[in-house]
Structures are given as structure tokens and as C-alpha cells.
C-alpha atoms as a PDB file:
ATOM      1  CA  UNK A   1      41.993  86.226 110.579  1.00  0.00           C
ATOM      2  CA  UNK A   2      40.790  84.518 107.875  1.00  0.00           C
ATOM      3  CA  UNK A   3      44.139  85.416 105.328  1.00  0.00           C
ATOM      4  CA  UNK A   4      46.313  84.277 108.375  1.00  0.00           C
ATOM      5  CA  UNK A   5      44.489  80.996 108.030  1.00  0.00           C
ATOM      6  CA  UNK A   6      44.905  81.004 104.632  1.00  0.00           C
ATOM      7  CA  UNK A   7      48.650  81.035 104.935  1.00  0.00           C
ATOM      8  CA  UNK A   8      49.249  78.474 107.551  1.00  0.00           C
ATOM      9  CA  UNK A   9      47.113  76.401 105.286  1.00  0.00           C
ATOM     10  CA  UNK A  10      49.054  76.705 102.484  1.00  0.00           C
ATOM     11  CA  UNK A  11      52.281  76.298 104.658  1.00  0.00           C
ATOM     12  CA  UNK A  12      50.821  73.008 106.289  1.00  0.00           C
ATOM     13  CA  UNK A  13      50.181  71.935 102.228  1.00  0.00           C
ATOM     14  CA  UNK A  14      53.758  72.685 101.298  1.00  0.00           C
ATOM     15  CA  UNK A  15      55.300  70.757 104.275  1.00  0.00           C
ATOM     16  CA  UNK A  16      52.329  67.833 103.437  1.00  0.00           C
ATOM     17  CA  UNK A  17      53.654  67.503  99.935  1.00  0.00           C
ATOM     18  CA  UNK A  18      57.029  68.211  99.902  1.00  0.00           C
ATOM     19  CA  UNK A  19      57.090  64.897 102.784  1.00  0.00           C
ATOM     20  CA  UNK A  20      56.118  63.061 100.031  1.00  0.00           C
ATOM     21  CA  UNK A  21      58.315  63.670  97.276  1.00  0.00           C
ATOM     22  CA  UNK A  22      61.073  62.048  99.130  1.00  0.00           C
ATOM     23  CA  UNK A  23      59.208  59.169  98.775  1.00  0.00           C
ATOM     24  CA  UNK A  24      59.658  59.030  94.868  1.00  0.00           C
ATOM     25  CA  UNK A  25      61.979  56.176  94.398  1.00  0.00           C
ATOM     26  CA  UNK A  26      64.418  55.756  91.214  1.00  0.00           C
ATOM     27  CA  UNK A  27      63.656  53.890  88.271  1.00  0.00           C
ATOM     28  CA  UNK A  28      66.079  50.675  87.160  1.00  0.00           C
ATOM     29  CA  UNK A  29      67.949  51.016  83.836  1.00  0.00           C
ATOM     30  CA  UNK A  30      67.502  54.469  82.900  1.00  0.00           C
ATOM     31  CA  UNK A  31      69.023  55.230  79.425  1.00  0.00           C
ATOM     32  CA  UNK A  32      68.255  58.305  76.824  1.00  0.00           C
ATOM     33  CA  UNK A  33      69.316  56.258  74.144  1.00  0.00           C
ATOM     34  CA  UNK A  34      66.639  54.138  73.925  1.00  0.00           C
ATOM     35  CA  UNK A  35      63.275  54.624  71.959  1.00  0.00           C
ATOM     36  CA  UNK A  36      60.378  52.780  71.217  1.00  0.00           C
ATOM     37  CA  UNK A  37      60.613  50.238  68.236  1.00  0.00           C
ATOM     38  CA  UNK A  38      64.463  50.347  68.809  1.00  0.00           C
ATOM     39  CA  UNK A  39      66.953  47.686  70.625  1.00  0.00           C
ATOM     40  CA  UNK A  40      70.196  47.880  72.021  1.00  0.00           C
ATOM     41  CA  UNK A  41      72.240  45.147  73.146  1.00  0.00           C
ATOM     42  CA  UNK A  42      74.424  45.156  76.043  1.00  0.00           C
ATOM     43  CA  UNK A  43      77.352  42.546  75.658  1.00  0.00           C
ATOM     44  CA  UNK A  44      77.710  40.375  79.020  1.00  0.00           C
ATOM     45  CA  UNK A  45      81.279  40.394  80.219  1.00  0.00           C
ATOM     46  CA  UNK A  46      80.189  36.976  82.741  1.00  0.00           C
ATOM     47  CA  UNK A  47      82.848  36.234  85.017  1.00  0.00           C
ATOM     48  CA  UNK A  48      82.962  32.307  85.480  1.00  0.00           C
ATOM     49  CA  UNK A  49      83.097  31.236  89.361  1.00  0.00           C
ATOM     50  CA  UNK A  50      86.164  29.112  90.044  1.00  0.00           C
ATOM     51  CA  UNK A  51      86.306  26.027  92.944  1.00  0.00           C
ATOM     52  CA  UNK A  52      87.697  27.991  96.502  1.00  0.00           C
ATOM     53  CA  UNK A  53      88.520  26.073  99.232  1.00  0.00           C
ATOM     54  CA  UNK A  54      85.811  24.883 101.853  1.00  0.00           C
ATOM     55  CA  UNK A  55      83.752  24.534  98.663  1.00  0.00           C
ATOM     56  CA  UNK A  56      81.018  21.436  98.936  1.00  0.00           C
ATOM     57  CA  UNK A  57      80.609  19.884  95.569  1.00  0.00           C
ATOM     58  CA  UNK A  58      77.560  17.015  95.263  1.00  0.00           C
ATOM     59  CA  UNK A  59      78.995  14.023  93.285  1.00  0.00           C
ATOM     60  CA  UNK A  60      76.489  11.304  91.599  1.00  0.00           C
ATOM     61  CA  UNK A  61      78.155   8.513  89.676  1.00  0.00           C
ATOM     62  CA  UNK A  62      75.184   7.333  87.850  1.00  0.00           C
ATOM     63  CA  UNK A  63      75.668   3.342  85.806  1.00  0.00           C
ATOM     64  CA  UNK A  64      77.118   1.657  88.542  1.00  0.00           C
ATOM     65  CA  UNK A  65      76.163  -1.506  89.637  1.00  0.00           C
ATOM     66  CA  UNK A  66      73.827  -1.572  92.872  1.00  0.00           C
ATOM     67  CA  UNK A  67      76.668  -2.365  95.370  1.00  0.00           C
ATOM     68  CA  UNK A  68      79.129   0.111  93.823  1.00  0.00           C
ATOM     69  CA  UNK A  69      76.775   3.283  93.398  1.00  0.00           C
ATOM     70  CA  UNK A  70      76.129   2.977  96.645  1.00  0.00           C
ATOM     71  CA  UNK A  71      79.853   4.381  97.570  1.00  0.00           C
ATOM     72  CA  UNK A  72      79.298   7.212  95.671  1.00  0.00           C
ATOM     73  CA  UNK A  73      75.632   8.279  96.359  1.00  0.00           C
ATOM     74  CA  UNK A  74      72.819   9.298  98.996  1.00  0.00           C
ATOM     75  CA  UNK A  75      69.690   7.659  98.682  1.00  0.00           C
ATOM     76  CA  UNK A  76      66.812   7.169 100.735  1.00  0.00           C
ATOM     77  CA  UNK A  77      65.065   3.716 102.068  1.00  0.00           C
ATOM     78  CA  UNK A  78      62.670   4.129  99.047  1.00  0.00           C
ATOM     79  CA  UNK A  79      65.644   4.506  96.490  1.00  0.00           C
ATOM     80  CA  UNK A  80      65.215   8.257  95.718  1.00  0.00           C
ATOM     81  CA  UNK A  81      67.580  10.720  95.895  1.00  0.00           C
ATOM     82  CA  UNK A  82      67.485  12.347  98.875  1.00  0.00           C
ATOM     83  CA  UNK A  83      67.385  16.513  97.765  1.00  0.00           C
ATOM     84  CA  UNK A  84      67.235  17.942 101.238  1.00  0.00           C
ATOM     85  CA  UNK A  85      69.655  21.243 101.430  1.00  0.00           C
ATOM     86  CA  UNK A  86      70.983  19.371 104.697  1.00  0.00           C
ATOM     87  CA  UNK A  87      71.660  16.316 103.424  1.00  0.00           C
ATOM     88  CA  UNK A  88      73.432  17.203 100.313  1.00  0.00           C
ATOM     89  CA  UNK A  89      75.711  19.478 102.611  1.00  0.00           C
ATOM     90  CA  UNK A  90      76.129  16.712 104.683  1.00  0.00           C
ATOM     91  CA  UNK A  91      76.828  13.870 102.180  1.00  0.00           C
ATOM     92  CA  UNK A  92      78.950  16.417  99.968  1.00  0.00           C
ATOM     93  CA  UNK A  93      82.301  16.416  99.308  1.00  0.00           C
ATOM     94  CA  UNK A  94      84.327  19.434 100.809  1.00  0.00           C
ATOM     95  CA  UNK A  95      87.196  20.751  99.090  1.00  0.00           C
ATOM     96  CA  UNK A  96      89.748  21.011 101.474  1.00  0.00           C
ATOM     97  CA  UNK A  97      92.942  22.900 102.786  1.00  0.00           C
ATOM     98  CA  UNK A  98      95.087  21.758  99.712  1.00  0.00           C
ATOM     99  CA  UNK A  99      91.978  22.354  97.270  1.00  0.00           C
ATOM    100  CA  UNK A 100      91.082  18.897  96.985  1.00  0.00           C
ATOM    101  CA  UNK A 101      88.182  16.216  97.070  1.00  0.00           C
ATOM    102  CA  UNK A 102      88.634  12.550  98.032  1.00  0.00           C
ATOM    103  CA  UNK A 103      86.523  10.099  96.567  1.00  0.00           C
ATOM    104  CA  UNK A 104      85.852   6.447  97.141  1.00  0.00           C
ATOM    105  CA  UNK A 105      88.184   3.863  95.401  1.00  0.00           C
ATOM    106  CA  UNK A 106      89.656   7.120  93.171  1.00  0.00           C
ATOM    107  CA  UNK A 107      90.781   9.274  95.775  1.00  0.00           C
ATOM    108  CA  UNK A 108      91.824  12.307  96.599  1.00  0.00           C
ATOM    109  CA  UNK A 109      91.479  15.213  92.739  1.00  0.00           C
ATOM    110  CA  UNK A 110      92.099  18.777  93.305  1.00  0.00           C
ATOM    111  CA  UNK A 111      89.514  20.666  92.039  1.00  0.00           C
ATOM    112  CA  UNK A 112      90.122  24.563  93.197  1.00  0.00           C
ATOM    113  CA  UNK A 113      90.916  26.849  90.756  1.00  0.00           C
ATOM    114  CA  UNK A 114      88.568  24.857  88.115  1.00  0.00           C
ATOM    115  CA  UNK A 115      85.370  26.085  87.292  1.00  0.00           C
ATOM    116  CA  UNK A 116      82.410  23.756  88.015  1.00  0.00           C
ATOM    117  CA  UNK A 117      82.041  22.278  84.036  1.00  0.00           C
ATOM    118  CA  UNK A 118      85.958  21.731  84.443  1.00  0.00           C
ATOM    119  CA  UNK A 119      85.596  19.935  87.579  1.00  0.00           C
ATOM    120  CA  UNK A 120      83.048  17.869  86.346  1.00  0.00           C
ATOM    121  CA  UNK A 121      84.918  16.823  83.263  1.00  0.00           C
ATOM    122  CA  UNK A 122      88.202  16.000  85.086  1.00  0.00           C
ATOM    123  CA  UNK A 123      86.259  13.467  87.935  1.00  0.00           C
ATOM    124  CA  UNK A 124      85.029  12.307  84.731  1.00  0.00           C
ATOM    125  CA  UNK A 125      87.959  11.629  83.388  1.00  0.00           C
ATOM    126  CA  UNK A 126      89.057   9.724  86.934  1.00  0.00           C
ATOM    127  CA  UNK A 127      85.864   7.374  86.940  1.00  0.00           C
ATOM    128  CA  UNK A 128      86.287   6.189  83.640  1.00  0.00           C
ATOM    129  CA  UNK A 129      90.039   5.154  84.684  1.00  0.00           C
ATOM    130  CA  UNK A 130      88.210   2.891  87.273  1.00  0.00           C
ATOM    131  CA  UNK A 131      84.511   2.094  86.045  1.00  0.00           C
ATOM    132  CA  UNK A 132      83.258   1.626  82.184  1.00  0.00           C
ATOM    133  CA  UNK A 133      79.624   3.558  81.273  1.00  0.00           C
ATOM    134  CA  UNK A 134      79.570   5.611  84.385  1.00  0.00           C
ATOM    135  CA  UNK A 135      78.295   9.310  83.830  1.00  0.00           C
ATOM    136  CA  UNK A 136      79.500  11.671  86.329  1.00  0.00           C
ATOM    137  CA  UNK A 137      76.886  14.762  87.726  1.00  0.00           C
ATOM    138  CA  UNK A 138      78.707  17.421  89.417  1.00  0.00           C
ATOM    139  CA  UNK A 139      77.035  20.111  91.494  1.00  0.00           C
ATOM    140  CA  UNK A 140      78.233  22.934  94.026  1.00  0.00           C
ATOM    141  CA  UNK A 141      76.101  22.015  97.199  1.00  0.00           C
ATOM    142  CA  UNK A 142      76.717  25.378  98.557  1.00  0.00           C
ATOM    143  CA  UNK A 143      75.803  27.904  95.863  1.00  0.00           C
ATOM    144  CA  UNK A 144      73.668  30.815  97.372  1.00  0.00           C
ATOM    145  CA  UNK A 145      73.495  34.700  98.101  1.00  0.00           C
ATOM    146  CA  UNK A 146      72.804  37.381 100.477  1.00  0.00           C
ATOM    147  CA  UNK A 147      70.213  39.923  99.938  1.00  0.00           C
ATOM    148  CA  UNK A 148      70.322  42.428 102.823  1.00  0.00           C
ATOM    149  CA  UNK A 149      69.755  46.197 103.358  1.00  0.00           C
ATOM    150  CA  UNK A 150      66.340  47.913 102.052  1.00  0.00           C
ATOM    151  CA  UNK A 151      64.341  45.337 100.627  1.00  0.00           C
ATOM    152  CA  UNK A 152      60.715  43.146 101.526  1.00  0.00           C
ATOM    153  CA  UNK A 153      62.593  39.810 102.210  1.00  0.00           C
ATOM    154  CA  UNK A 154      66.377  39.986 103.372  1.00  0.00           C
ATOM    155  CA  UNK A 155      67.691  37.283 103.800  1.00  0.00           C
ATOM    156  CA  UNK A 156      69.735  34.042 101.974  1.00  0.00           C
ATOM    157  CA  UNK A 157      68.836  32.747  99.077  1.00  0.00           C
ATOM    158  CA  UNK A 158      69.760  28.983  97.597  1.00  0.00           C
ATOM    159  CA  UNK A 159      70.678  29.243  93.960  1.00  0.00           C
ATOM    160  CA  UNK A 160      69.249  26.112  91.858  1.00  0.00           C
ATOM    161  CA  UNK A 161      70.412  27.159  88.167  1.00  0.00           C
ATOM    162  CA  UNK A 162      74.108  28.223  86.955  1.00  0.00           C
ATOM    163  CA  UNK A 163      73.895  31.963  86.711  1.00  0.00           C
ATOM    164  CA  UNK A 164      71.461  34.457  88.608  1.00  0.00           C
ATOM    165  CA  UNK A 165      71.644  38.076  87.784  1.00  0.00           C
ATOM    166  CA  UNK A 166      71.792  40.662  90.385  1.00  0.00           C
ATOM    167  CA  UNK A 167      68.309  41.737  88.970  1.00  0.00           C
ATOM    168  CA  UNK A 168      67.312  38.209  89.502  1.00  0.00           C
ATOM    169  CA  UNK A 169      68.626  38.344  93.304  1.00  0.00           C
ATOM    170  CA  UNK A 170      66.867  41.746  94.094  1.00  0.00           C
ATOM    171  CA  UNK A 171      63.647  40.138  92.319  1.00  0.00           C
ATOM    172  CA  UNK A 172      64.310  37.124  94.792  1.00  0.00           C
ATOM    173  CA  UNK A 173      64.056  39.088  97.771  1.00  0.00           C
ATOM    174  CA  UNK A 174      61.242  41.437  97.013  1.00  0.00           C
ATOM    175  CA  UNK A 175      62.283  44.088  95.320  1.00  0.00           C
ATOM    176  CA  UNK A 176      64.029  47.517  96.595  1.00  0.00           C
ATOM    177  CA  UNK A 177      61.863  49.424  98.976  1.00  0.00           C
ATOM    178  CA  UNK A 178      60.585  53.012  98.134  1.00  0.00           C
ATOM    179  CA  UNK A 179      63.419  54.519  99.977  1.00  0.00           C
ATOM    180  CA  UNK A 180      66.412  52.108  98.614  1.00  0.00           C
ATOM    181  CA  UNK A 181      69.103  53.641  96.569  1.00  0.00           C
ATOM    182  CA  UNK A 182      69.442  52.164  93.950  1.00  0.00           C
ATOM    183  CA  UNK A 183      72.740  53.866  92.585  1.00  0.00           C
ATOM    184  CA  UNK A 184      74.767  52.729  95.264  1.00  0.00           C
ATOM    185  CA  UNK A 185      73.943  49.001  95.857  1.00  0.00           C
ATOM    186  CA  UNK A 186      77.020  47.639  97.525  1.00  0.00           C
ATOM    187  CA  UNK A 187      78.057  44.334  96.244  1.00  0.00           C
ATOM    188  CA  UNK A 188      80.781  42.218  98.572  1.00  0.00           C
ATOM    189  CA  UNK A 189      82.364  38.963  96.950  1.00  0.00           C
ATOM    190  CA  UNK A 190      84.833  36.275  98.630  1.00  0.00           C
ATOM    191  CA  UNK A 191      88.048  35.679  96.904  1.00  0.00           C
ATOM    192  CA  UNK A 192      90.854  33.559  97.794  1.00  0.00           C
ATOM    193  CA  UNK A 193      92.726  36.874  99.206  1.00  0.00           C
ATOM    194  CA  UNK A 194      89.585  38.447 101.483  1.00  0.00           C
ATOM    195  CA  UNK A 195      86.497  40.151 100.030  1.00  0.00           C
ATOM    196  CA  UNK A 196      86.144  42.741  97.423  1.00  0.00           C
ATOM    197  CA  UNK A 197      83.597  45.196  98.281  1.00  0.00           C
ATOM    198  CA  UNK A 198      82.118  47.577  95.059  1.00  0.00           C
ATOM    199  CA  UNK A 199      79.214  49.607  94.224  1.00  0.00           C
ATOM    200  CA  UNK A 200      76.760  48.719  91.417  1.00  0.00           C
ATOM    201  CA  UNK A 201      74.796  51.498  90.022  1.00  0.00           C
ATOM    202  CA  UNK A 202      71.310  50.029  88.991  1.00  0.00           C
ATOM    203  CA  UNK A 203      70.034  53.287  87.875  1.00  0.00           C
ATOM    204  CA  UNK A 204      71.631  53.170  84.424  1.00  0.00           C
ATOM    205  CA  UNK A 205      71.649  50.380  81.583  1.00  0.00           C
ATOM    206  CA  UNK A 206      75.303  50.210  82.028  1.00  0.00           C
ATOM    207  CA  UNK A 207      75.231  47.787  84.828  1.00  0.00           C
ATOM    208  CA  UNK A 208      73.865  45.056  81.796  1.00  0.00           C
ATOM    209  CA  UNK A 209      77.301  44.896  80.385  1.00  0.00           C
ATOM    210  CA  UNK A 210      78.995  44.828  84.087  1.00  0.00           C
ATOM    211  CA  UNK A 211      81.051  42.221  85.021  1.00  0.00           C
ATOM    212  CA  UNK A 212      79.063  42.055  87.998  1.00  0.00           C
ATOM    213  CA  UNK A 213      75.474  41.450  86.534  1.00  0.00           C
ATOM    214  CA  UNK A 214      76.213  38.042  87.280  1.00  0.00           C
ATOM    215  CA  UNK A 215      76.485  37.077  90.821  1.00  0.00           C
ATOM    216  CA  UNK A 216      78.677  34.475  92.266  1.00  0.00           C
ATOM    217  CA  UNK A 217      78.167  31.716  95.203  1.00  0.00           C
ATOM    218  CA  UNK A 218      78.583  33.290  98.628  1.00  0.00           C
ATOM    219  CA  UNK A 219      77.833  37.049  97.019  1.00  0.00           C
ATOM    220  CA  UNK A 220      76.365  39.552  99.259  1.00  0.00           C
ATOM    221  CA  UNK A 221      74.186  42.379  97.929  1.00  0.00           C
ATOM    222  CA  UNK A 222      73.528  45.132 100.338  1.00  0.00           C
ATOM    223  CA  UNK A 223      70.892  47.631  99.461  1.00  0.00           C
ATOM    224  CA  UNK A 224      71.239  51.558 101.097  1.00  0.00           C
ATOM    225  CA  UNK A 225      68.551  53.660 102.144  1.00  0.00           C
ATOM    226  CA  UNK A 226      68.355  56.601 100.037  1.00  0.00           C
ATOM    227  CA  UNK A 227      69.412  59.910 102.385  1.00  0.00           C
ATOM    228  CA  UNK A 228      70.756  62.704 100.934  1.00  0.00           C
ATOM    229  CA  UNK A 229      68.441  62.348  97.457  1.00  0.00           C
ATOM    230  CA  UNK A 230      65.226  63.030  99.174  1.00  0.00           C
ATOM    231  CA  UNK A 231      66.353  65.698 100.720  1.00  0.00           C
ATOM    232  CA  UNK A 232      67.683  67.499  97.912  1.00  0.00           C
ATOM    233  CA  UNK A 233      64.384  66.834  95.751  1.00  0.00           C
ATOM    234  CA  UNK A 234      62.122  68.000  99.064  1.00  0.00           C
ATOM    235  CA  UNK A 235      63.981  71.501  98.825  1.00  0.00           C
ATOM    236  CA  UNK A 236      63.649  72.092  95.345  1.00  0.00           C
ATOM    237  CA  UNK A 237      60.008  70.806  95.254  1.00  0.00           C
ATOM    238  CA  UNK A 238      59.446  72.786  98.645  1.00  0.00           C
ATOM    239  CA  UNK A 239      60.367  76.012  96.645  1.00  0.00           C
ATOM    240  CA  UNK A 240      58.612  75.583  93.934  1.00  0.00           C
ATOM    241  CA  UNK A 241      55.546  75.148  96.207  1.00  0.00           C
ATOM    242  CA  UNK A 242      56.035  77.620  98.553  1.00  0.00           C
ATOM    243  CA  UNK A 243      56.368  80.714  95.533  1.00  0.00           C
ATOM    244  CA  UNK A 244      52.903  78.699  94.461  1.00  0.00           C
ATOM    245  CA  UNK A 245      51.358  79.090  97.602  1.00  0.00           C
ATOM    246  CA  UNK A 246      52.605  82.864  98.398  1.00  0.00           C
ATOM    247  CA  UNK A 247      51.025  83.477  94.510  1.00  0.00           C
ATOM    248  CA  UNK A 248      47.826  81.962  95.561  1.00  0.00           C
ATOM    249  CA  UNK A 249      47.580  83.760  98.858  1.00  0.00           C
ATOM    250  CA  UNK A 250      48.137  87.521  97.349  1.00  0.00           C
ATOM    251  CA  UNK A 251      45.589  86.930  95.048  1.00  0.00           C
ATOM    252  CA  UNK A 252      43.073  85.642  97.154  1.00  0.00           C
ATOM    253  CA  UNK A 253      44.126  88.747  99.517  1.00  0.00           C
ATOM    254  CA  UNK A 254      43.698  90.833  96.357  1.00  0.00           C
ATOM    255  CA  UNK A 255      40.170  89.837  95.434  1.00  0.00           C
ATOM    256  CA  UNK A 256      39.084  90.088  99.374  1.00  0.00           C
ATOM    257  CA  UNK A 257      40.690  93.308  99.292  1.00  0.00           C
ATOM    258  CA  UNK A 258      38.428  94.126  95.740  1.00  0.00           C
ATOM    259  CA  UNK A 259      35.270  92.965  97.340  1.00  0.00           C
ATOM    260  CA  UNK A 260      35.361  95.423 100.035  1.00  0.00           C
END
């Protein structure tokens, strides 16, 4: 009676702790290479977002006289700017149909196809034909990104800087869970002609000189639950374990066996 306990024990232990391997989750950025005391740098190849239609750009025109500034931006009773995510959407200037914007007194300047520094410099460019000492401030109103799938906080995020990383994004929204793959993070992107759907391995170091390390406005990230993985490692761990446990078992049915 007493080996027969023995070996459902050591069964029950093998099933206990090959449950938990699956819960081993993989590291970011793996890569032999690397040593302590040593650097390697990973080139960016940053791909530079470009106006789409439906775009809502935030246009200040700052140097204007009381009267005129007040065609050209939002401000509250007590003078300051108002920030609110709604208002600026609101207030913003849509890019529309034919890929353009239509300001007061200047009127209508296509900006699709620019990129946001480019924009800014050509409504420049359009406000100094019609007002001396102005300084124009451009801003995309409706720069932000989707974190979904297998992390803490899913959900969108507003962007308030010029680039974000996908590292930066995943950090935004808590961080993969212990079961998210993080080899096959899908990454979706809007385009002029539909979305472009890829994965994005962040297992390796390779994904630092990606094209895709930097995300875009409107980019999704979707993180996948790891499946098959855990699986596979529960097997291999579940052998090992199980000759372990058979090993232990003999002897301990040897030296019972001795004692008698």
C-alpha cells in the first residue's frame, strides 16, 4: 500500500509541476551576441507617418493681434488654451475628401501626403503671405494606438510626443501577460489602400532595427496567447520528471525491500 502511494504521489507531483512550466513566459530581445561590457547598435529604419484623409490637425497661429487670433484659435473664458482631447477634436481642422484643410482668411491647403513637419512648414508658408510675425504650431489631434489581446490594460492610448515605440505601447498598457506570445504580436496599420496586417517578433533584438519599432497614429497592436509553446515545454518537462519520479520510486522500493 504504502509504494502504491508513493507512486500516485509522485504522479500527482509530475502533473503539479509540469502545470506550471507552461506558465514560463518568453523573455524580450533575446540575442547570443551580446555580452557584458559589450554594445551593439541596432540602426532604426523609422518610417515617417504621412497626412491621410479624415486626419484632424490642431492649428495655433500664435502673434496675432487679439481680434485676429481669435479666428484661428480655441481659448477658454480665462484666456487659456483649452487642452481637452474633445475640444481639440472638435475645434480641429479635418482633412477632407480631396486631402485638404480650410483655414480662415487663407483657405482651403492640401496637406495629405505631407508628413506633419512638412505640413507645418507649408501653412507656414501661407500665413506669412497674409500676416507678418505670426508663428504657426501644427499638431495631429488624433494621434493614438490600440493595445489589445493579452495584456493588464487593453485598451486606446493618446500619443502626446512624435514617436512611441512598440516597446513603449506594450509598456503603456501593462505589459504582456505570463501567457502572451511574444513572437507573434500582430501589428495592423491603416494605409490609404486598407490595412496591412504583420507579425512582429519581440523575442529577438532584431525587431530594434524593424521598420515597425516605431508605431504610427491609428496602429493596432494585438497581443496572442501563447498555445502551442506551453504545451510543447509541459511534455518535455513532464518526461524528464516522470523518469525522475519512476528513479525515485525503485529506489525507495529497493531500500524497503533491503530492510525486510
Amino acid at each position: 500500500m504504502g509504494e502504491r502511494n508513493t507512486v500516485i504521489l509522485g504522479l500527482g507531483l509530475v502533473l503539479l509541476l509540469g502545470g506550471c512550466v507552461g506558465r514560463r513566459s518568453i523573455n524580450y530581445l533575446n540575442d547570443p551576441s551580446l555580452s557584458n561590457g559589450s554594445s551593439k547598435l541596432f540602426e532604426n529604419r523609422k518610417f515617417e507617418y504621412r497626412i491621410q484623409v479624415n486626419d484632424v490637425m490642431s492649428v495655433r497661429v500664435m502673434g496675432l493681434d487679439d481680434a485676429t487670433s481669435r479666428f484661428f484659435n480655441v481659448e477658454q473664458q480665462n484666456g487659456m488654451i483649452n487642452a481637452s482631447d474633445a475640444a481639440l477634436y472638435v475645434n480641429g481642422y479635418s482633412v477632407d475628401k480631396n486631402g485638404q484643410i480650410q483655414l480662415p482668411t487663407v483657405g482651403k491647403i492640401k496637406l495629405q501626403g505631407l508628413t506633419v513637419g512638412e505640413a507645418q512648414e507649408l501653412v507656414q508658408r501661407k500665413i506669412n503671405e497674409y500676416f507678418n510675425n505670426a508663428t504657426v504650431i501644427l499638431k495631429m489631434v488624433n494621434w493614438r494606438i490600440s493595445i489589445l489581446g493579452n495584456v493588464s490594460k487593453p485598451g486606446a492610448y493618446l500619443v502626446y510626443n512624435n514617436q512611441i515605440t512598440i516597446l513603449d505601447a506594450l509598456a503603456m498598457a501593462g505589459g504582456p501577460n505570463e501567457f502572451a506570445d511574444k513572437t507573434h504580436i500582430t501589428l495592423m496599420r491603416q494605409s490609404e489602400r486598407g490595412v496591412q496586417a504583420l507579425y512582429v517578433d519581440m523575442s529577438t533584438t532584431g525587431v530594434l532595427s524593424s521598420e515597425y519599432y516605431y508605431l504610427l497614429p491609428n496602429d493596432i497592436v494585438f497581443v496572442p496567447t501563447l498555445r502551442a509553446r506551453p504545451a510543447r515545454l509541459n511534455l518535455e518537462m513532464l518526461s524528464i520528471l516522470l523518469a525522475v519520479t519512476s528513479t525515485g520510486v525503485l529506489l525507495f522500493t529497493a531500500i524497503q525491500n533491503s530492510n525486510r
